[in-house]
Protein backbone atom coordinates (compact mmCIF):
# COMPACT_ATOMS: atom_id res chain seq x y z
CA UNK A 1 -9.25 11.13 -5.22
CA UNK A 2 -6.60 13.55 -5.92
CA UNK A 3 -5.80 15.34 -2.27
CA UNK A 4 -2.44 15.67 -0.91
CA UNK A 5 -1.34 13.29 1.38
CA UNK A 6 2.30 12.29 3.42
CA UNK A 7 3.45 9.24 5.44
CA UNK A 8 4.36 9.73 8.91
CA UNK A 9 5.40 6.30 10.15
CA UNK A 10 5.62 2.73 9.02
CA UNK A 11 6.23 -0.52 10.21
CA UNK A 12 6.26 -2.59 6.56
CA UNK A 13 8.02 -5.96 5.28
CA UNK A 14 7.04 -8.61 2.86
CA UNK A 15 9.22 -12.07 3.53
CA UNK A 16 11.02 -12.61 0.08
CA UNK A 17 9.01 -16.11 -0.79
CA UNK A 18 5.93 -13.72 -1.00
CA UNK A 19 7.51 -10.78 -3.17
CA UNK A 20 6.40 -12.89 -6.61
CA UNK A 21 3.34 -13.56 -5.01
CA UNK A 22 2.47 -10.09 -4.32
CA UNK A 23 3.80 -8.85 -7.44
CA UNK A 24 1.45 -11.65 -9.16
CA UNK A 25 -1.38 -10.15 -6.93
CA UNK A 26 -1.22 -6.75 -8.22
CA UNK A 27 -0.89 -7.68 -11.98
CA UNK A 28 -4.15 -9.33 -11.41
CA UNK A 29 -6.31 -6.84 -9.87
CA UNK A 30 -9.47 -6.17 -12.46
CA UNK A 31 -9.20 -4.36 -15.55
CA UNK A 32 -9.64 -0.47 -15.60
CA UNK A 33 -8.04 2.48 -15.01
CA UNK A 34 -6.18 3.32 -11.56
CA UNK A 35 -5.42 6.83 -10.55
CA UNK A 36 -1.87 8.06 -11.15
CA UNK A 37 -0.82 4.64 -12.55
CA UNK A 38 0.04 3.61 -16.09
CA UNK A 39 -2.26 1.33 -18.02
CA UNK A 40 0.44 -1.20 -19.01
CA UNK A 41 1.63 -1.58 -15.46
CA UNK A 42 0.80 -5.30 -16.16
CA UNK A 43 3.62 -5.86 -18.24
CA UNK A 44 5.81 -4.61 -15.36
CA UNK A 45 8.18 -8.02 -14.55
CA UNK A 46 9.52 -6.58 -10.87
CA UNK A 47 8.33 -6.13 -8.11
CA UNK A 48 10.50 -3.01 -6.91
CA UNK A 49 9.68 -1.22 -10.54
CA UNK A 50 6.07 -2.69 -9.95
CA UNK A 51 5.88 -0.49 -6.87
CA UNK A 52 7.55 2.56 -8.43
CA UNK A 53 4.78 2.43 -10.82
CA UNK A 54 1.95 2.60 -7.79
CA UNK A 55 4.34 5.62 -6.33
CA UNK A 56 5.66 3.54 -3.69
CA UNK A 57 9.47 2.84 -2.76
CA UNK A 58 10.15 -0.09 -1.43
CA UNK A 59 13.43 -1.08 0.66
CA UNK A 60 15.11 -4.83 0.66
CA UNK A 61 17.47 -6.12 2.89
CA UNK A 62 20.01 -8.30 1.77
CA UNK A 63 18.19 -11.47 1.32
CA UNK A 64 15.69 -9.79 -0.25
CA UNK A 65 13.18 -9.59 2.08
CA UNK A 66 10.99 -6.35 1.78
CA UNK A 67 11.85 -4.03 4.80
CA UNK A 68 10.97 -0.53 4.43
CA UNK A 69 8.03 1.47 1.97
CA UNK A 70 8.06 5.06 1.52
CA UNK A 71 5.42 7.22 -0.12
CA UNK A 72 7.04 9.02 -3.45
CA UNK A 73 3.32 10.33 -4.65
CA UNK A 74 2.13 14.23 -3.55
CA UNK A 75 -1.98 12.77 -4.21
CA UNK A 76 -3.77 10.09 -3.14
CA UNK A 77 -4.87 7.79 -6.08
CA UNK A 78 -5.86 4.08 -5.70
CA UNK A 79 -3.39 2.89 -3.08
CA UNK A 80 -5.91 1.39 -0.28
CA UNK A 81 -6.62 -1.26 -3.82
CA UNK A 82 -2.65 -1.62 -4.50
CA UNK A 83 -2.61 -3.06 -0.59
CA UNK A 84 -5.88 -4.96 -0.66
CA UNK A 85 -4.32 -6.86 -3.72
CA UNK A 86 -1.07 -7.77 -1.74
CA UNK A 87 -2.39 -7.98 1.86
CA UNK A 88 -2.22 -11.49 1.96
CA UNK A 89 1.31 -11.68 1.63
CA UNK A 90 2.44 -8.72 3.84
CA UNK A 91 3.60 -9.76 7.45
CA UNK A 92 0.85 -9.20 9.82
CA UNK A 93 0.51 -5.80 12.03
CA UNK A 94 2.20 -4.13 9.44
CA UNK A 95 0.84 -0.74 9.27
CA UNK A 96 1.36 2.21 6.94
CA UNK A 97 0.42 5.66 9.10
CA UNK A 98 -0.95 8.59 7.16
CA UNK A 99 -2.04 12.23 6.72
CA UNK A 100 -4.28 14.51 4.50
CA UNK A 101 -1.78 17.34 4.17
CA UNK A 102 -4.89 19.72 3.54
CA UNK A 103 -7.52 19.48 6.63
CA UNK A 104 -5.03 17.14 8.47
CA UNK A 105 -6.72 13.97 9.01
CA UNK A 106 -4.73 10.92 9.84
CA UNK A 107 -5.08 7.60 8.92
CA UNK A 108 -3.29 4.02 9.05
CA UNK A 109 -3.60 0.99 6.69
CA UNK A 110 -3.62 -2.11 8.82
CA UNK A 111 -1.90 -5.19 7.34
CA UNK A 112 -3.96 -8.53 10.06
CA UNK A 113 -5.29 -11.41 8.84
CA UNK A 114 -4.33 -11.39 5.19
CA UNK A 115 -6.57 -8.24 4.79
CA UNK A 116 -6.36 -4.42 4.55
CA UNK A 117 -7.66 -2.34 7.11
CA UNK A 118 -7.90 1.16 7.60
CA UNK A 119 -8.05 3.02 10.60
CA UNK A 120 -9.05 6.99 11.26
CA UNK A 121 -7.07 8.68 13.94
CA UNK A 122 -9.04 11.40 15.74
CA UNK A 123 -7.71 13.18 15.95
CA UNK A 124 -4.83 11.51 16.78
CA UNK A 125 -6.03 8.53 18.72
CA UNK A 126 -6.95 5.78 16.07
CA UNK A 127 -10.27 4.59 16.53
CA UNK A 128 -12.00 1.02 14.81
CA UNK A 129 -10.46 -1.03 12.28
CA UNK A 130 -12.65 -1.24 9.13
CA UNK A 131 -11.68 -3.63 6.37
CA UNK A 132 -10.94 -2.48 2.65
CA UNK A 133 -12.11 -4.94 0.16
CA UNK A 134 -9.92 -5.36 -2.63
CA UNK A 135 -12.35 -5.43 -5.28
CA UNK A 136 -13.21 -2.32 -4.52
């Protein structure tokens, strides 16, 4: 962990109903210590500030539907756990498109299915989905 990395495109909403439950989701994830993220981010009550925490912007509309998430980090830390934990309640073929700003490589994560996927481009043609457990 710890390499630079930038979005390049996303296609990302969470239908308000499930914003508690995905805020609920990540509170819950097992106890220990997550790269670049404070260890009382339980105790965070929002789900906006929840995602600020994780390094993540998120954009509502105005009934409060999530509708737009923008990387705010330079490194990579935990983030393919952050979505496991709220995969279920992102809306499906969501997809989060990536890069490794030092050798380049490109990735997506996959929201199908109520699960996390991630999928390598190579270089720029992405290849197989393969799913991300969220215990790790």
């Amino acid at each position: 962990m710890g390499y630079c990395i930038g979005q390049i495109e996303t296609f990302f909403s969470i239908w308000a109903a499930n914003v508690p439950k995905a805020l609920a989701a990540i509170r819950a994830l097992p106890a220990g210590k997550y790269a670049w993220v404070d260890d009382n981010f339980r105790s965070i009550s929002s789900f906006e500030s929840m995602m600020d925490e994780w390094r993540w912007e998120v954009e509502f509309d105005k009934d409060q539907n999530v509708v737009g998430i923008e990387f705010t980090g330079e490194k990579m830390g935990d983030d393919e756990l952050l979505f496991a934990a709220i995969a279920p309640f992102v809306n499906p073929y969501c997809f989060i498109v990536m890069e490794d700003q030092d050798d380049h490589r490109v990735w997506r994560w996959v929201f199908a299915n109520g699960m996390l996927y991630r999928q390598n481009a190579f270089p720029r043609t992405f290849g197989q989905l393969e799913r991300i457990d969220p215990k790790g």
